[in-house]
PDB file of N, CA and C in Angstrom:
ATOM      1  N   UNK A   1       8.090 -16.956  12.004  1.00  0.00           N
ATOM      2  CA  UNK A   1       9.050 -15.895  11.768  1.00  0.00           C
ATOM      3  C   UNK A   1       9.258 -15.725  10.273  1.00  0.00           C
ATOM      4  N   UNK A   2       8.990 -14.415   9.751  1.00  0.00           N
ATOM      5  CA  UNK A   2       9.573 -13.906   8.161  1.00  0.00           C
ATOM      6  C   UNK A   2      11.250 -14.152   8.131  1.00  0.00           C
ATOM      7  N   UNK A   3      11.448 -14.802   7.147  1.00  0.00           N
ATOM      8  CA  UNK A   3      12.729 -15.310   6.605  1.00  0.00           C
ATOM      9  C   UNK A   3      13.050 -13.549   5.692  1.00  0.00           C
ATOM     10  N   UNK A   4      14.299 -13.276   5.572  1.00  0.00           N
ATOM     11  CA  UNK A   4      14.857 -12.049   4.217  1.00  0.00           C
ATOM     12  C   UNK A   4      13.802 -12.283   3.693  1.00  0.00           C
ATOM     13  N   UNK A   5      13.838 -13.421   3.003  1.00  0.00           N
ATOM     14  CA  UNK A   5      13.563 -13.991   1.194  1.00  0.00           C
ATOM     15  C   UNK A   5      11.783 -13.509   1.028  1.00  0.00           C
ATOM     16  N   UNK A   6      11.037 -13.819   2.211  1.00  0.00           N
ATOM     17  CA  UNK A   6       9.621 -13.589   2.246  1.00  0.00           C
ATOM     18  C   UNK A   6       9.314 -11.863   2.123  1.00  0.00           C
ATOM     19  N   UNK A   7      10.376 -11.347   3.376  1.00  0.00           N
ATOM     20  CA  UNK A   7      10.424  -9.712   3.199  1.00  0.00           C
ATOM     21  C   UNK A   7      10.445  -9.232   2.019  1.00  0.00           C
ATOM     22  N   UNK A   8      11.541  -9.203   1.798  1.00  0.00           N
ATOM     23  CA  UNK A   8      12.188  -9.294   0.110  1.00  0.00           C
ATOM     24  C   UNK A   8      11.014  -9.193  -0.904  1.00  0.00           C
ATOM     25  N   UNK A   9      10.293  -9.761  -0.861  1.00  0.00           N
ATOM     26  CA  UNK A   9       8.779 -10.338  -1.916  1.00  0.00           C
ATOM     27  C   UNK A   9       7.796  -9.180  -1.478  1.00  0.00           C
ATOM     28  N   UNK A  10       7.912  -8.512  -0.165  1.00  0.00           N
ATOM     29  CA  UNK A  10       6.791  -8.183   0.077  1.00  0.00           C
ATOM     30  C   UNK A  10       6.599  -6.948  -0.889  1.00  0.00           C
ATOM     31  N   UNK A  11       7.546  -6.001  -0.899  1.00  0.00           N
ATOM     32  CA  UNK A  11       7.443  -4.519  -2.051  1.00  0.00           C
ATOM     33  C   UNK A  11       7.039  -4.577  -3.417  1.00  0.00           C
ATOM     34  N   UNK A  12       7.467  -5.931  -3.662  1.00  0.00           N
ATOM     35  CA  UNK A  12       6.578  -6.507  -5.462  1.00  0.00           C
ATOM     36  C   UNK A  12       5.844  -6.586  -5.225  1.00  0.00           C
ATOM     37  N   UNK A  13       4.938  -7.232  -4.091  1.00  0.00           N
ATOM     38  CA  UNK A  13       3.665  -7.322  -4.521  1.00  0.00           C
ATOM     39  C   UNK A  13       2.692  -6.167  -3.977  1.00  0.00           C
ATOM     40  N   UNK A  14       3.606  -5.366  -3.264  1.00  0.00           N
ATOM     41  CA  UNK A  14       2.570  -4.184  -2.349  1.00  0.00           C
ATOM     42  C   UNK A  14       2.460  -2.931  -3.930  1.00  0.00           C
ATOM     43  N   UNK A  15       3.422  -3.211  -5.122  1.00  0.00           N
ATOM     44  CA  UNK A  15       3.742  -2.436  -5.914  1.00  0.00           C
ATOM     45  C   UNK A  15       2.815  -3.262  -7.129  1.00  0.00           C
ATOM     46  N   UNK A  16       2.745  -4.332  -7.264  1.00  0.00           N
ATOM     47  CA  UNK A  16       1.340  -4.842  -8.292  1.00  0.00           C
ATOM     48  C   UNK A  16       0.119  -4.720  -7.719  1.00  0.00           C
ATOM     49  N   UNK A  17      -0.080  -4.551  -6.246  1.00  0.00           N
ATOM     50  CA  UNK A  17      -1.544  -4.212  -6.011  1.00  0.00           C
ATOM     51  C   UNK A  17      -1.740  -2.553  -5.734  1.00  0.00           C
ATOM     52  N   UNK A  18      -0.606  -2.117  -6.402  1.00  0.00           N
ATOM     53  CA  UNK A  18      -0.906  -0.343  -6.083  1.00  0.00           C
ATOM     54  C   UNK A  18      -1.485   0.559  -6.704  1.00  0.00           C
ATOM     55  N   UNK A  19      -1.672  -0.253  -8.258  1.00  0.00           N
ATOM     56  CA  UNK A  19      -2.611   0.155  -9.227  1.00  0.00           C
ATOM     57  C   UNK A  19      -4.134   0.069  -9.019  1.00  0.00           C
ATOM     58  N   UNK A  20      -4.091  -0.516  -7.869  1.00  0.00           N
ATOM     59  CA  UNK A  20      -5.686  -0.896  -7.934  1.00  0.00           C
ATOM     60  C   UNK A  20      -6.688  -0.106  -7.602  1.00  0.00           C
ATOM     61  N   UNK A  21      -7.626   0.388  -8.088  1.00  0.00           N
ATOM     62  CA  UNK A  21      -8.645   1.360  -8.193  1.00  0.00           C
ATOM     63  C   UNK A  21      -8.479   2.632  -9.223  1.00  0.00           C
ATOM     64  N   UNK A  22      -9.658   3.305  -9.453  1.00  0.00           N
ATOM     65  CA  UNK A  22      -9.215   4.454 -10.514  1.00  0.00           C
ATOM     66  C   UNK A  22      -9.635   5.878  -9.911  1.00  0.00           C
ATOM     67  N   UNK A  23     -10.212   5.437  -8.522  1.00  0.00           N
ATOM     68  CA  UNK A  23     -10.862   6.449  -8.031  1.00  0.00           C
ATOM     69  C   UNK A  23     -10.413   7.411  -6.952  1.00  0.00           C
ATOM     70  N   UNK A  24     -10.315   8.226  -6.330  1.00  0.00           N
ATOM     71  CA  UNK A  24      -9.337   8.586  -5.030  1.00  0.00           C
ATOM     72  C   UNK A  24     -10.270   8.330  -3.763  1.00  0.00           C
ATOM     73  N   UNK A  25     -11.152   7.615  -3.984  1.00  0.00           N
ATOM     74  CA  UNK A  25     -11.440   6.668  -2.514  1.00  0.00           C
ATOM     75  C   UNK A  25     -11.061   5.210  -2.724  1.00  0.00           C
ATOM     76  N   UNK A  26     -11.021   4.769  -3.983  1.00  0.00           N
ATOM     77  CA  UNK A  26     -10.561   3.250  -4.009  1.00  0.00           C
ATOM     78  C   UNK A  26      -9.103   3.411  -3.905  1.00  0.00           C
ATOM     79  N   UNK A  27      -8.841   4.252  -4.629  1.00  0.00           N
ATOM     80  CA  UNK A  27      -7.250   4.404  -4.152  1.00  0.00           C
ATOM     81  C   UNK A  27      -6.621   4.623  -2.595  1.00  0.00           C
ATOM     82  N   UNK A  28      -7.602   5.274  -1.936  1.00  0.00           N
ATOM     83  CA  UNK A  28      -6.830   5.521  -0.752  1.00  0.00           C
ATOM     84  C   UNK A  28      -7.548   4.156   0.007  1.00  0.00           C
ATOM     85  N   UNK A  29      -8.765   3.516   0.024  1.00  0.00           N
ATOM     86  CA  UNK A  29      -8.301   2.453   0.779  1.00  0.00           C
ATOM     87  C   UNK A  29      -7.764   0.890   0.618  1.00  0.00           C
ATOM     88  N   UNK A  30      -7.313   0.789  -1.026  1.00  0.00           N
ATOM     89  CA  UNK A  30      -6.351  -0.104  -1.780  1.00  0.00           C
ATOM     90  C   UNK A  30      -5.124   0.363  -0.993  1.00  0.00           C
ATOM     91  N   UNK A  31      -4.861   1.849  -1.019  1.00  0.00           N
ATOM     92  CA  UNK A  31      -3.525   1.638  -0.154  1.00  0.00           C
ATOM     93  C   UNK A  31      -3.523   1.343   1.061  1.00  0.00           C
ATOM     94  N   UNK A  32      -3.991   1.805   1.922  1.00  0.00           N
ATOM     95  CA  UNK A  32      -4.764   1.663   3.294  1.00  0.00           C
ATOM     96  C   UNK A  32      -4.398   0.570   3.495  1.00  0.00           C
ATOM     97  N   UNK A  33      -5.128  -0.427   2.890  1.00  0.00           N
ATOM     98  CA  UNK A  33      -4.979  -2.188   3.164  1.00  0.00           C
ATOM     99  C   UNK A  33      -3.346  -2.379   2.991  1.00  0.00           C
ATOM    100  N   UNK A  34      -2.895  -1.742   1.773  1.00  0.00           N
ATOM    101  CA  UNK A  34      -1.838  -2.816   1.638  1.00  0.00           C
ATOM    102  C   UNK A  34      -1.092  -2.136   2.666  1.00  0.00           C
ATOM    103  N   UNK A  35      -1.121  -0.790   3.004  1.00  0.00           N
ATOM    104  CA  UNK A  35       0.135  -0.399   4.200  1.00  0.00           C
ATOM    105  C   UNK A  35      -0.119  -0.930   5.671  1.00  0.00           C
ATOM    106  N   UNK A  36      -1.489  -1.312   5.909  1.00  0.00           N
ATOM    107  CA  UNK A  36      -1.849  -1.901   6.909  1.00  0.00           C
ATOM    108  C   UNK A  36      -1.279  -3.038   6.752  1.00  0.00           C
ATOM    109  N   UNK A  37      -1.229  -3.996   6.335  1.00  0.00           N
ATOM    110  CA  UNK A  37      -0.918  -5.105   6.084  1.00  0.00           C
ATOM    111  C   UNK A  37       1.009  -5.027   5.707  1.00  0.00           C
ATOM    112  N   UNK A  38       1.102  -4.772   4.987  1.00  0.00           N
ATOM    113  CA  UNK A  38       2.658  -4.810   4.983  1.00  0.00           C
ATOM    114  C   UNK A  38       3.464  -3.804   6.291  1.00  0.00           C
ATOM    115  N   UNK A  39       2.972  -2.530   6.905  1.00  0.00           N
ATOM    116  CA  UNK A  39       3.339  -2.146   8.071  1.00  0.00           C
ATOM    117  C   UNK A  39       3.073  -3.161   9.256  1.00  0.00           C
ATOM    118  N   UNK A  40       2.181  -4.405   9.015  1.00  0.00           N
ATOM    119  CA  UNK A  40       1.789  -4.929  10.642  1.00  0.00           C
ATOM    120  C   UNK A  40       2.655  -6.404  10.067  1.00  0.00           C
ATOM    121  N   UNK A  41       3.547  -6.612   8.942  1.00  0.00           N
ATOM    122  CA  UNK A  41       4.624  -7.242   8.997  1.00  0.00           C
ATOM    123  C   UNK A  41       5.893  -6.872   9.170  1.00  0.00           C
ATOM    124  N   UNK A  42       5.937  -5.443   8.888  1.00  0.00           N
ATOM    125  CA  UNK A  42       7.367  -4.489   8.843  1.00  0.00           C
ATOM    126  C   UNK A  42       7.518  -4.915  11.023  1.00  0.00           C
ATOM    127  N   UNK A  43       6.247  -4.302  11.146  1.00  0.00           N
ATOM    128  CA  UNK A  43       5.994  -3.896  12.515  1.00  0.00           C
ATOM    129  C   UNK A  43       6.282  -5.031  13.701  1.00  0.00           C
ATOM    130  N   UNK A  44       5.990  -6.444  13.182  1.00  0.00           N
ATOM    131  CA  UNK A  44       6.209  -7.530  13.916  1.00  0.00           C
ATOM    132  C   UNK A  44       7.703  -8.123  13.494  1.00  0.00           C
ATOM    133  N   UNK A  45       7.956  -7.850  12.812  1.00  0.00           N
ATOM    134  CA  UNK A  45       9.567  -8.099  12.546  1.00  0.00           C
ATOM    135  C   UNK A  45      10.775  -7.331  13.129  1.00  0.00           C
ATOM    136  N   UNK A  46      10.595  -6.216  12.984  1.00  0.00           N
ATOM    137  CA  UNK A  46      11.272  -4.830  13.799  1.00  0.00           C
ATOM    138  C   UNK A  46      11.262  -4.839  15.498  1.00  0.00           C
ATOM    139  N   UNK A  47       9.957  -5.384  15.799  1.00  0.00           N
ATOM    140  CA  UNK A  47      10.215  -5.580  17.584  1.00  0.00           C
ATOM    141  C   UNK A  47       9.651  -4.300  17.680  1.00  0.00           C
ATOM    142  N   UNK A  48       8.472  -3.624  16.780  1.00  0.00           N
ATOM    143  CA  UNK A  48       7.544  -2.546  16.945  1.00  0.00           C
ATOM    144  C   UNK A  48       6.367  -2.668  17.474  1.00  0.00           C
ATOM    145  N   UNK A  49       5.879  -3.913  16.977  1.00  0.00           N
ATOM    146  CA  UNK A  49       4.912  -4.493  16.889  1.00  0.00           C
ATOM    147  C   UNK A  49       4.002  -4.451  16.195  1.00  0.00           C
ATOM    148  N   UNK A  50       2.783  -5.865  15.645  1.00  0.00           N
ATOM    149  CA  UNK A  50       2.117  -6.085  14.364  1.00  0.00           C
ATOM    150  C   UNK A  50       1.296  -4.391  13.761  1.00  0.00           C
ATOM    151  N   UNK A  51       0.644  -4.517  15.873  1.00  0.00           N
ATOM    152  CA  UNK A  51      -0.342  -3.006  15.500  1.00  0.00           C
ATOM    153  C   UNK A  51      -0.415  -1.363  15.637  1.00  0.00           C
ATOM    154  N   UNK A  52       0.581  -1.496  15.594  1.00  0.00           N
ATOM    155  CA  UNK A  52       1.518  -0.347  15.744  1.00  0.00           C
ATOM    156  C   UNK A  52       1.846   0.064  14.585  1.00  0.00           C
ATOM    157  N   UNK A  53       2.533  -0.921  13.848  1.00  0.00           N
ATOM    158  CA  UNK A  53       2.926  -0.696  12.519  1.00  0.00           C
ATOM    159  C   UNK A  53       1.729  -1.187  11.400  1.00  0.00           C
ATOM    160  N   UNK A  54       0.770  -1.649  11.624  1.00  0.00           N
ATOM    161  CA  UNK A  54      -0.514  -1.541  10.826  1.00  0.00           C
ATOM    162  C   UNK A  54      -1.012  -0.207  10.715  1.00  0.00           C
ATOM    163  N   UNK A  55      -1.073   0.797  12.082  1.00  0.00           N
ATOM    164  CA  UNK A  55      -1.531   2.065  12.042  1.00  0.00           C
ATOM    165  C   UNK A  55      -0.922   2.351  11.409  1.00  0.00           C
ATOM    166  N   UNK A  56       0.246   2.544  11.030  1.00  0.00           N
ATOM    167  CA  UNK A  56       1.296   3.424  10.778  1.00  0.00           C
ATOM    168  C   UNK A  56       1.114   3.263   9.082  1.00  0.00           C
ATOM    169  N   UNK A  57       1.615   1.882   8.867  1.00  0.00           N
ATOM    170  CA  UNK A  57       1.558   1.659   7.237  1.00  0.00           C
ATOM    171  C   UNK A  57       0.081   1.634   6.871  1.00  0.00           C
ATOM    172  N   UNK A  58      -1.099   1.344   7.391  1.00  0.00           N
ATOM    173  CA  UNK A  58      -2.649   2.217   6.858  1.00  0.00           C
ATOM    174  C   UNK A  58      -2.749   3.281   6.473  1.00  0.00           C
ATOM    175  N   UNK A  59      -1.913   4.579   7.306  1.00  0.00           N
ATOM    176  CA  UNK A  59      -2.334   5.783   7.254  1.00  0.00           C
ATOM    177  C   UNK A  59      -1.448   6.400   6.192  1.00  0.00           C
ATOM    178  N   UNK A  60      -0.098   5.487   6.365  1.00  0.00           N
ATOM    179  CA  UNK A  60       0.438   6.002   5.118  1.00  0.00           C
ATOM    180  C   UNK A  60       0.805   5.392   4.034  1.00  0.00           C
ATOM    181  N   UNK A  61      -0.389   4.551   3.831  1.00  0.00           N
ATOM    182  CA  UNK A  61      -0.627   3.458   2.420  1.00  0.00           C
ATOM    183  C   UNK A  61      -2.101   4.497   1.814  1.00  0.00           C
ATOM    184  N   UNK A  62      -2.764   5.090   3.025  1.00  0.00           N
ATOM    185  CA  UNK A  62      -3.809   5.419   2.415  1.00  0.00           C
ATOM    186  C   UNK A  62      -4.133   6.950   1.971  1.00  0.00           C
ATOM    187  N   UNK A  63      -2.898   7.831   2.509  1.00  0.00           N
ATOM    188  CA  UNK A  63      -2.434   8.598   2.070  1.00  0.00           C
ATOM    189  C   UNK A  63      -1.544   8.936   0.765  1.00  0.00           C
ATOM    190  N   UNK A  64      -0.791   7.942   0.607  1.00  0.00           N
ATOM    191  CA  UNK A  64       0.110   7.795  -0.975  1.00  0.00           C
ATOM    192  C   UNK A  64      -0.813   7.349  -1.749  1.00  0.00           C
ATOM    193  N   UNK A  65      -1.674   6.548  -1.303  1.00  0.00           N
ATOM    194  CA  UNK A  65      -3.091   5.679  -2.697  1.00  0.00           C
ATOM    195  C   UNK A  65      -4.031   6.974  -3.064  1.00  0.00           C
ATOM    196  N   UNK A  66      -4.372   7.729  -1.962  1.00  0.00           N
ATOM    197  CA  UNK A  66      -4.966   8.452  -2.447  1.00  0.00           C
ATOM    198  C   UNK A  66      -4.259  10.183  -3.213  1.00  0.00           C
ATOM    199  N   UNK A  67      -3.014  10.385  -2.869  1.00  0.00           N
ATOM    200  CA  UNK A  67      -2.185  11.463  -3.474  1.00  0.00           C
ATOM    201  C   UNK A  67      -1.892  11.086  -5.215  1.00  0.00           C
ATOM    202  N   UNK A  68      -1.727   9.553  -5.376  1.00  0.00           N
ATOM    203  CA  UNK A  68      -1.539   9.160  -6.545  1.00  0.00           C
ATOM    204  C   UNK A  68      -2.506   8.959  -7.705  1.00  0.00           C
ATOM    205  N   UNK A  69      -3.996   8.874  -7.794  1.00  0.00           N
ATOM    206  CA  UNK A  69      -4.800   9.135  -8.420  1.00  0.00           C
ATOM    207  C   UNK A  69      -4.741   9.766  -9.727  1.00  0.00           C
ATOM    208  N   UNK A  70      -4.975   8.997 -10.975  1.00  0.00           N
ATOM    209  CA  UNK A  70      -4.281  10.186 -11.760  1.00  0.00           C
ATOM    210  C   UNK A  70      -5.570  10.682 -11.964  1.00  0.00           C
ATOM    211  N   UNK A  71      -5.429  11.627 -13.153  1.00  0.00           N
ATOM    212  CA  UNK A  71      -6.487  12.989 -12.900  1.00  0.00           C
ATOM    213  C   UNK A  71      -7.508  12.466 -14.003  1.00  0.00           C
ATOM    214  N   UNK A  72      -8.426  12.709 -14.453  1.00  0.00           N
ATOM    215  CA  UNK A  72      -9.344  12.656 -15.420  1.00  0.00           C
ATOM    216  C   UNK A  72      -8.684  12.954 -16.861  1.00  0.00           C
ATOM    217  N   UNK A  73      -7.483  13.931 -16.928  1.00  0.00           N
ATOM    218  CA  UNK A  73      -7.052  13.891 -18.233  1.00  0.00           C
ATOM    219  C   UNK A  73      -6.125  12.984 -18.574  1.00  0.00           C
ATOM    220  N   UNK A  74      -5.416  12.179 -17.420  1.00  0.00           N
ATOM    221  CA  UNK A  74      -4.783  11.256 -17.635  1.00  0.00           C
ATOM    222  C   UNK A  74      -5.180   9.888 -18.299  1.00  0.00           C
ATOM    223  N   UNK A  75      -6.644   9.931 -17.812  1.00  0.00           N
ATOM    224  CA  UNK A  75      -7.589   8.637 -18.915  1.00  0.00           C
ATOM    225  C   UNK A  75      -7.278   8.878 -19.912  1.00  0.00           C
ATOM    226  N   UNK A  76      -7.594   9.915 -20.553  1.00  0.00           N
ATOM    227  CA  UNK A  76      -8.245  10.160 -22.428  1.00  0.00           C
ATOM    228  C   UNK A  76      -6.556   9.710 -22.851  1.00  0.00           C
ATOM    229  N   UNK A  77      -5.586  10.333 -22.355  1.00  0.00           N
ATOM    230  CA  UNK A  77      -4.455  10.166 -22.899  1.00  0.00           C
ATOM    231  C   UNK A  77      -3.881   9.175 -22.908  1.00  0.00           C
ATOM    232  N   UNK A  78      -3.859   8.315 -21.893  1.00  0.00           N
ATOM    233  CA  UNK A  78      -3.458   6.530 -22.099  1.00  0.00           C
ATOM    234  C   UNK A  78      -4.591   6.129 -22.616  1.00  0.00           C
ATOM    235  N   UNK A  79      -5.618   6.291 -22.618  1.00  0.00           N
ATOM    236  CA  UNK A  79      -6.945   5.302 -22.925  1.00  0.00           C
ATOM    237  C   UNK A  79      -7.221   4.320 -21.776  1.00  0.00           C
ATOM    238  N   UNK A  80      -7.323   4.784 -20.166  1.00  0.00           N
ATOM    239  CA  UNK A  80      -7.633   3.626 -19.858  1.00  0.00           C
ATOM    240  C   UNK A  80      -8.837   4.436 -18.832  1.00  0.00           C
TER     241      UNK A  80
END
């Protein structure tokens, strides 16, 4: 059973791995994973269940990963 304190932890780290990729397919399935994965803990905690809420937070981890992408002019201007 997830304790608060473990929950609690989970949005920091779903928010340091949200940067990950530069591309809008790495982005959408960087999010993908992490909403799969943090929805099929939301989901087993709630009394939804694990895979229920894996669908749920996949589709809309991999939908926000891929809406967030920044654009090609956004490189030159940070430099990254």
């Amino acid at each position: 059973m997830m304790t608060k304190k473990s929950l609690a932890v989970l949005p920091f780290v779903a928010l340091l791995a949200a940067g990950c990729g530069d591309t809008w397919g790495k982005r959408a399935v960087t999010g993908g994973a992490i909403g799969a994965g943090s929805g099929a803990v939301v989901g087993a905690a709630t009394g939804m269940g694990p895979l229920t809420g894996a669908v749920v937070g996949g589709a809309v981890g991999a939908g926000v990963g891929a809406a967030t992408t920044p654009s090609r002019r956004d490189y030159n201007r940070y430099g990254y």
